[in-house]
N, C-alpha and C. Protein backbone atom coordinates (compact mmCIF):
# COMPACT_ATOMS: atom_id res chain seq x y z
N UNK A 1 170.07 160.81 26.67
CA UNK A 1 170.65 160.04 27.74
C UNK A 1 169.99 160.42 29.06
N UNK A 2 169.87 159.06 29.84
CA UNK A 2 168.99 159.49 30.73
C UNK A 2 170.04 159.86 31.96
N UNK A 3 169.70 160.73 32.90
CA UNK A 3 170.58 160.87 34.27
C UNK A 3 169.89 159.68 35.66
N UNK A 4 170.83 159.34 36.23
CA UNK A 4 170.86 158.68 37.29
C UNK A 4 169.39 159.51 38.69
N UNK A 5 169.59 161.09 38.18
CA UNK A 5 168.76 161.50 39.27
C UNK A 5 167.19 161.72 38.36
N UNK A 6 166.13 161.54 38.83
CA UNK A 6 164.73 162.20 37.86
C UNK A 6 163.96 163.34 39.37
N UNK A 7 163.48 164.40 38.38
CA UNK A 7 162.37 165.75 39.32
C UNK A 7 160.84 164.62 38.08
N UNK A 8 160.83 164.56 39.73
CA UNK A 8 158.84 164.47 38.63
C UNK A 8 157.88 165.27 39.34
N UNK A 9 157.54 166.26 38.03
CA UNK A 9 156.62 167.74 39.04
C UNK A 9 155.45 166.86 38.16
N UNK A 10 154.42 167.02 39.53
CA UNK A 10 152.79 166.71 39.23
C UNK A 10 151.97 167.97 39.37
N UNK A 11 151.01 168.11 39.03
CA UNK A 11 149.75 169.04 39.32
C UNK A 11 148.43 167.79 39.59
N UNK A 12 147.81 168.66 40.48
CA UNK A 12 146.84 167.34 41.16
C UNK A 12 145.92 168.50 41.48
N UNK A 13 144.34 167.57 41.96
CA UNK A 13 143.83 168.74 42.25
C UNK A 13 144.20 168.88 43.98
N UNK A 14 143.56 170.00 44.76
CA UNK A 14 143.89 170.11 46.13
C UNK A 14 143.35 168.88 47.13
N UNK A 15 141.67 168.36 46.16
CA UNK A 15 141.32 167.57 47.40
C UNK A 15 142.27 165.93 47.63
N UNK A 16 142.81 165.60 46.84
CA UNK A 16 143.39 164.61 46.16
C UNK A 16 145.26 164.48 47.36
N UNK A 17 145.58 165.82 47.70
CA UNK A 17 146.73 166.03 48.19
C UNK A 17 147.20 164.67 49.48
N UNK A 18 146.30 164.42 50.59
CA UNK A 18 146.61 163.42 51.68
C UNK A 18 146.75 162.53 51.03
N UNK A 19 146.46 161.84 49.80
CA UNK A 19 146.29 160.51 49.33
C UNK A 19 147.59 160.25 48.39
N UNK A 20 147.90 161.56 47.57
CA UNK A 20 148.83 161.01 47.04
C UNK A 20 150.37 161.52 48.38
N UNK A 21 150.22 162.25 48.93
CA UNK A 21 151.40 162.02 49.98
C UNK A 21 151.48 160.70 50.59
N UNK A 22 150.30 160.09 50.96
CA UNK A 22 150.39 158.39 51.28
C UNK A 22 150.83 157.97 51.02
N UNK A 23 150.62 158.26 49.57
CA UNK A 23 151.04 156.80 48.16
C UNK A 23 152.35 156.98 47.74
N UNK A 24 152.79 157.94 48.16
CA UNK A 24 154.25 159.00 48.04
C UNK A 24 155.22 157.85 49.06
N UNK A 25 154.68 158.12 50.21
CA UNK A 25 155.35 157.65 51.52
C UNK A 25 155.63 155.89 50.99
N UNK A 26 154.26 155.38 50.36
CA UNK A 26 154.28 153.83 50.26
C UNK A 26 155.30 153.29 49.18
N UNK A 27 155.49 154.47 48.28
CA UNK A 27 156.12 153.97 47.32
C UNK A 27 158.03 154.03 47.61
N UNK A 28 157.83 155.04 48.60
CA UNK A 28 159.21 154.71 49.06
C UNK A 28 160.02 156.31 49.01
N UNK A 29 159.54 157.08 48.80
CA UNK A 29 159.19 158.70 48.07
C UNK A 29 158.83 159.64 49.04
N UNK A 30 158.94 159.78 49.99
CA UNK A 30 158.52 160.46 51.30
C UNK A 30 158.88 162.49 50.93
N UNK A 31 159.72 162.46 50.99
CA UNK A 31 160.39 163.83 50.26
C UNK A 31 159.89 164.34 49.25
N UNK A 32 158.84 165.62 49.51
CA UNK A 32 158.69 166.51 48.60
C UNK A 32 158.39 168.34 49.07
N UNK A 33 157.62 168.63 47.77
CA UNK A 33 157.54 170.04 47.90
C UNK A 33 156.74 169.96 47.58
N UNK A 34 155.58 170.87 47.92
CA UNK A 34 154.40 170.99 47.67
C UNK A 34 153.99 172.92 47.93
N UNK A 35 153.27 173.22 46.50
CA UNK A 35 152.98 174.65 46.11
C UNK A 35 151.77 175.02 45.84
N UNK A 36 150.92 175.38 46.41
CA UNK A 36 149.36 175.75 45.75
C UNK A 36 149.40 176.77 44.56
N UNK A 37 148.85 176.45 43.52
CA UNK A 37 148.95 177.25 42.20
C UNK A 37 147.64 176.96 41.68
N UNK A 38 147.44 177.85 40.39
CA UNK A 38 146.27 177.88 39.45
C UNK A 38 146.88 178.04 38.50
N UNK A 39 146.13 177.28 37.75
CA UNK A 39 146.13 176.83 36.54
C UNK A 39 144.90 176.92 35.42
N UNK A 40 144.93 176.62 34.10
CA UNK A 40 143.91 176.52 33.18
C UNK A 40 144.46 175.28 32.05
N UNK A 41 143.91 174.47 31.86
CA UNK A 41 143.96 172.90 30.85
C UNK A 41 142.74 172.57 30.13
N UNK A 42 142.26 171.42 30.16
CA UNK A 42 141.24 171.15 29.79
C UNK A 42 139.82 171.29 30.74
N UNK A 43 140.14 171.70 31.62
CA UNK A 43 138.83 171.47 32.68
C UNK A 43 138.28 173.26 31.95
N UNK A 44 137.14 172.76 32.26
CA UNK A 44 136.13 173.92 31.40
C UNK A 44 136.20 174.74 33.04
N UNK A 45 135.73 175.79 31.98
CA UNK A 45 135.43 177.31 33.47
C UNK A 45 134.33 177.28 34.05
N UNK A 46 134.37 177.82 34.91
CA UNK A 46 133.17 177.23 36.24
C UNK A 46 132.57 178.73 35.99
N UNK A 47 131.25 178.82 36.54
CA UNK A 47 130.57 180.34 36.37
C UNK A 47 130.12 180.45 37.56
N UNK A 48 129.65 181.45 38.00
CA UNK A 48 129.29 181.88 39.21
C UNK A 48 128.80 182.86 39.58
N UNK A 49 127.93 183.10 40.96
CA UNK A 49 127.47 184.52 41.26
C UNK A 49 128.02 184.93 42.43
N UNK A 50 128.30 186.28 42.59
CA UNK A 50 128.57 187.26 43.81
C UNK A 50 127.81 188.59 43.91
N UNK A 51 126.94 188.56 44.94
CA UNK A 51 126.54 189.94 45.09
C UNK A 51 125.58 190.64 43.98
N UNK A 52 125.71 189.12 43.21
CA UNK A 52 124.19 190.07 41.70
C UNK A 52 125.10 189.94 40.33
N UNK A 53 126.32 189.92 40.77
CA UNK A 53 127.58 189.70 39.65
C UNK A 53 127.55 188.12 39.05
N UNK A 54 127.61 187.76 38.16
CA UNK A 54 128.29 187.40 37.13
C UNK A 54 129.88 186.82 37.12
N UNK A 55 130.51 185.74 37.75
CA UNK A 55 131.93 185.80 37.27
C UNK A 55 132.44 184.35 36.38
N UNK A 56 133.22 184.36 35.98
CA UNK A 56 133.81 183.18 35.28
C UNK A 56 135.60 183.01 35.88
N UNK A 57 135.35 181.71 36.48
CA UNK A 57 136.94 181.41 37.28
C UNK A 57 137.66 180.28 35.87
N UNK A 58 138.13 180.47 35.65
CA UNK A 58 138.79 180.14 34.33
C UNK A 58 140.40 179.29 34.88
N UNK A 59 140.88 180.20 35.88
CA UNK A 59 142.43 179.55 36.35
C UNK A 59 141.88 178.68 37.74
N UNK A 60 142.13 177.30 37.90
CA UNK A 60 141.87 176.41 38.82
C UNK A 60 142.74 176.40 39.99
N UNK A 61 142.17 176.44 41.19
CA UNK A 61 143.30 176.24 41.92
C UNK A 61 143.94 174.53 41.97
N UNK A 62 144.97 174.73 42.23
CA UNK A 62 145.75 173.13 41.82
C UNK A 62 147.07 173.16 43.21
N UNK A 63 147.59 171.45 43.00
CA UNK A 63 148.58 171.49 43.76
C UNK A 63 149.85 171.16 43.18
N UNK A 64 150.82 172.05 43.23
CA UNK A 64 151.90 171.11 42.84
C UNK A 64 152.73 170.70 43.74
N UNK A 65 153.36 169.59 43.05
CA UNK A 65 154.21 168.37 43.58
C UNK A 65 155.28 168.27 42.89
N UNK A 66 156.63 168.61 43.72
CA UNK A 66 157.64 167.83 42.98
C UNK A 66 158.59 167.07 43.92
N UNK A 67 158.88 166.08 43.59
CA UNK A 67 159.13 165.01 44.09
C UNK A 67 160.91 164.60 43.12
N UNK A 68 162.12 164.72 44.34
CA UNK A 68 163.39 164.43 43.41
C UNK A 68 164.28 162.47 44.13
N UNK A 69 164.24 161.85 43.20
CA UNK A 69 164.43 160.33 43.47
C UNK A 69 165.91 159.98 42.18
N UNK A 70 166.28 158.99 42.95
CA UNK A 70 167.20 158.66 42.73
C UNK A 70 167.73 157.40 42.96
N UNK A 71 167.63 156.66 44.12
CA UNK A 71 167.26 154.52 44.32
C UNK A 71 165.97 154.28 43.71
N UNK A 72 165.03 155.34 43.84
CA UNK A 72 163.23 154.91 43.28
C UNK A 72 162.82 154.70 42.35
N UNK A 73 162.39 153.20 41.38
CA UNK A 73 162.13 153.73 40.51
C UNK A 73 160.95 154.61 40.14
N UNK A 74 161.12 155.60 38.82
CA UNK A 74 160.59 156.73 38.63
C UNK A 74 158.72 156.02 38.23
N UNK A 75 158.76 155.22 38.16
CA UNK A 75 157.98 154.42 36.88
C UNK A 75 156.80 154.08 38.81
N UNK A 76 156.74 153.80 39.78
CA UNK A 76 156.27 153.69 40.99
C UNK A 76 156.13 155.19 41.30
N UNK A 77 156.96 156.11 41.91
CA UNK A 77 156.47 156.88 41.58
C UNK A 77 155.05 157.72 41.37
N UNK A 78 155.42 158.09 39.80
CA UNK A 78 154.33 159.06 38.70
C UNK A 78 153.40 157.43 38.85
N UNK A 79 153.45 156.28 38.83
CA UNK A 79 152.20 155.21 39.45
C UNK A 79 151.64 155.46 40.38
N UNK A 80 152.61 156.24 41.43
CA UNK A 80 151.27 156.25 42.94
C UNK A 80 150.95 157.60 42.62
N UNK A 81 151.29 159.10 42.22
CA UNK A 81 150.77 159.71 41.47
C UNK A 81 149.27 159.84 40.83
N UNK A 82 149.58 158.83 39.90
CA UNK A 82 148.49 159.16 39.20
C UNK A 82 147.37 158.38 39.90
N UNK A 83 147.43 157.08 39.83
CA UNK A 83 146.49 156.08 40.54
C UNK A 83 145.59 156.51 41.62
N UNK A 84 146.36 157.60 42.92
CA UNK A 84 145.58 158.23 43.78
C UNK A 84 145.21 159.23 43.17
N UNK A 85 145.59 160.51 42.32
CA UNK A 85 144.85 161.36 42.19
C UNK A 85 143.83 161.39 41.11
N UNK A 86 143.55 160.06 40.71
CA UNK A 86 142.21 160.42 39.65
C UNK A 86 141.25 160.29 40.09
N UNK A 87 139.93 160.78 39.36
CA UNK A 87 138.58 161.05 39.66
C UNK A 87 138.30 160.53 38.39
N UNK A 88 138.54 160.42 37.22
CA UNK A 88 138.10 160.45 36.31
C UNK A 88 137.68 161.56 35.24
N UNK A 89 137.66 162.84 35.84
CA UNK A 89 136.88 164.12 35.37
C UNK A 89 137.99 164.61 34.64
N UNK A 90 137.69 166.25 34.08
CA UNK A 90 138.59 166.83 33.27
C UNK A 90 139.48 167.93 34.56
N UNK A 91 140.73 168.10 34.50
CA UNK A 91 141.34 168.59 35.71
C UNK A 91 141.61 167.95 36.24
N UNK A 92 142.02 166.44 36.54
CA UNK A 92 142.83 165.68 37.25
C UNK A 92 143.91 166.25 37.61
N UNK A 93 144.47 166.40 36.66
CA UNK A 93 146.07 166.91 36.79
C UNK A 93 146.95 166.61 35.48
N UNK A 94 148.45 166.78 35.48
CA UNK A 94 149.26 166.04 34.78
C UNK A 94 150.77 165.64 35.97
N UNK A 95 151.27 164.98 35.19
CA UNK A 95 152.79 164.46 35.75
C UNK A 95 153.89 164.30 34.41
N UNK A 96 155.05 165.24 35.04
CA UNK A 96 156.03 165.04 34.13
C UNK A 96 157.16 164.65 34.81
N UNK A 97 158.50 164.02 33.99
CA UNK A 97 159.58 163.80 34.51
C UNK A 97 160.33 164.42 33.97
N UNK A 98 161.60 164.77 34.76
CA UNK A 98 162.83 165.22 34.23
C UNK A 98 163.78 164.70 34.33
N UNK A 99 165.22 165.30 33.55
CA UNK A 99 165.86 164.48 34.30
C UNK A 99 167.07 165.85 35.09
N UNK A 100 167.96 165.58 36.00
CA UNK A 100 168.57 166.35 37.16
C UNK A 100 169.96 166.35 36.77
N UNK A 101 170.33 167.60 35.86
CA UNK A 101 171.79 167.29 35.21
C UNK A 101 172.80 167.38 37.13
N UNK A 102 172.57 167.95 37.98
CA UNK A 102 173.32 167.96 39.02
C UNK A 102 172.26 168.12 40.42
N UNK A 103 173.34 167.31 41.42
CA UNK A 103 172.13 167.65 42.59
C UNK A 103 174.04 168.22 43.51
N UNK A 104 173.39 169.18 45.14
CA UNK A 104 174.38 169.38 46.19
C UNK A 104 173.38 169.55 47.02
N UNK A 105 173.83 168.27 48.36
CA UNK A 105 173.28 168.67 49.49
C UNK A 105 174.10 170.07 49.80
N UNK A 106 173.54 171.32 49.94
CA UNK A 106 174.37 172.36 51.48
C UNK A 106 175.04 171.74 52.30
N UNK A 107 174.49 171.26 53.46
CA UNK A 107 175.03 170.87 54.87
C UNK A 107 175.85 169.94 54.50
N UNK A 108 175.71 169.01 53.98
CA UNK A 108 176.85 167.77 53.78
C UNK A 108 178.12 167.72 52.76
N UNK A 109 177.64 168.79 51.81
CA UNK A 109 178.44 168.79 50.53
C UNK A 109 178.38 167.53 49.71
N UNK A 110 177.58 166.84 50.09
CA UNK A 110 177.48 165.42 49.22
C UNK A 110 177.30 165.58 47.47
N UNK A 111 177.36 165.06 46.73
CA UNK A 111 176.58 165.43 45.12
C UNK A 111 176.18 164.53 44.56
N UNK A 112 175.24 164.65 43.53
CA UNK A 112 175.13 163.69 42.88
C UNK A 112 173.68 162.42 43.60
N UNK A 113 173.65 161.33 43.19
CA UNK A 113 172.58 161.00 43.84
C UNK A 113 172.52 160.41 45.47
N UNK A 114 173.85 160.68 45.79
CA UNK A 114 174.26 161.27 47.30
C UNK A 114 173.63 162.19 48.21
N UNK A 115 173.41 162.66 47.29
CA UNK A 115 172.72 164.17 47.60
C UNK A 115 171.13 164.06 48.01
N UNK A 116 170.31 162.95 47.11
CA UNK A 116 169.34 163.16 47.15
C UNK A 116 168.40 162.47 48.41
């Protein structure tokens, strides 16, 4: 059963970030969080030199996104999502949904998709 509220956390890459906040804003989605992280998926490891060294970066840096909606549909969204952040390459990203067994604003005490 689905809930009234959905979290859709994305991973994107960093350069990709202004475009999908745009597409965020256009879709009606303005409200999020955003976390710089690394990661490892399908994108192959990059090699490299320092100083005469040898290294292999294996964990990518990435961005995450999570984004909590509730009038929106979810389906627009993980659409402006994905649509802005592809390149085509391996490391795009992914996008998942959830669903939000409870939401509480603090300040208002509101709940539910009141809240959001």
């Amino acid at each position: 059963m689905s809930s009234d509220i959905q979290m859709i956390v994305a991973y994107i890459r960093p350069s990709k970030l202004d475009d999908v906040k745009q597409a965020l804003a256009g879709a009606g989605a303005p409200s999020l969080t955003v976390s710089n992280v690394r990661g490892r998926g399908n994108q192959p490891a990059e090699k490299g030199q320092w100083r005469g060294e040898e290294y292999v970066v294996d964990l990518h840096e990435k961005v995450k996104i999570e984004c909590v909606v509730a009038d929106i549909p979810v389906d627009d969204v993980v659409d402006a999502i994905s649509d802005t952040g592809y390149t085509g390459e391996p490391g795009d990203g992914k996008v998942f949904v959830l669903d939000v067994a409870q939401a509480h604003q603090i300040r208002t005490g509101k709940e539910g998709p009141d809240a959001v």
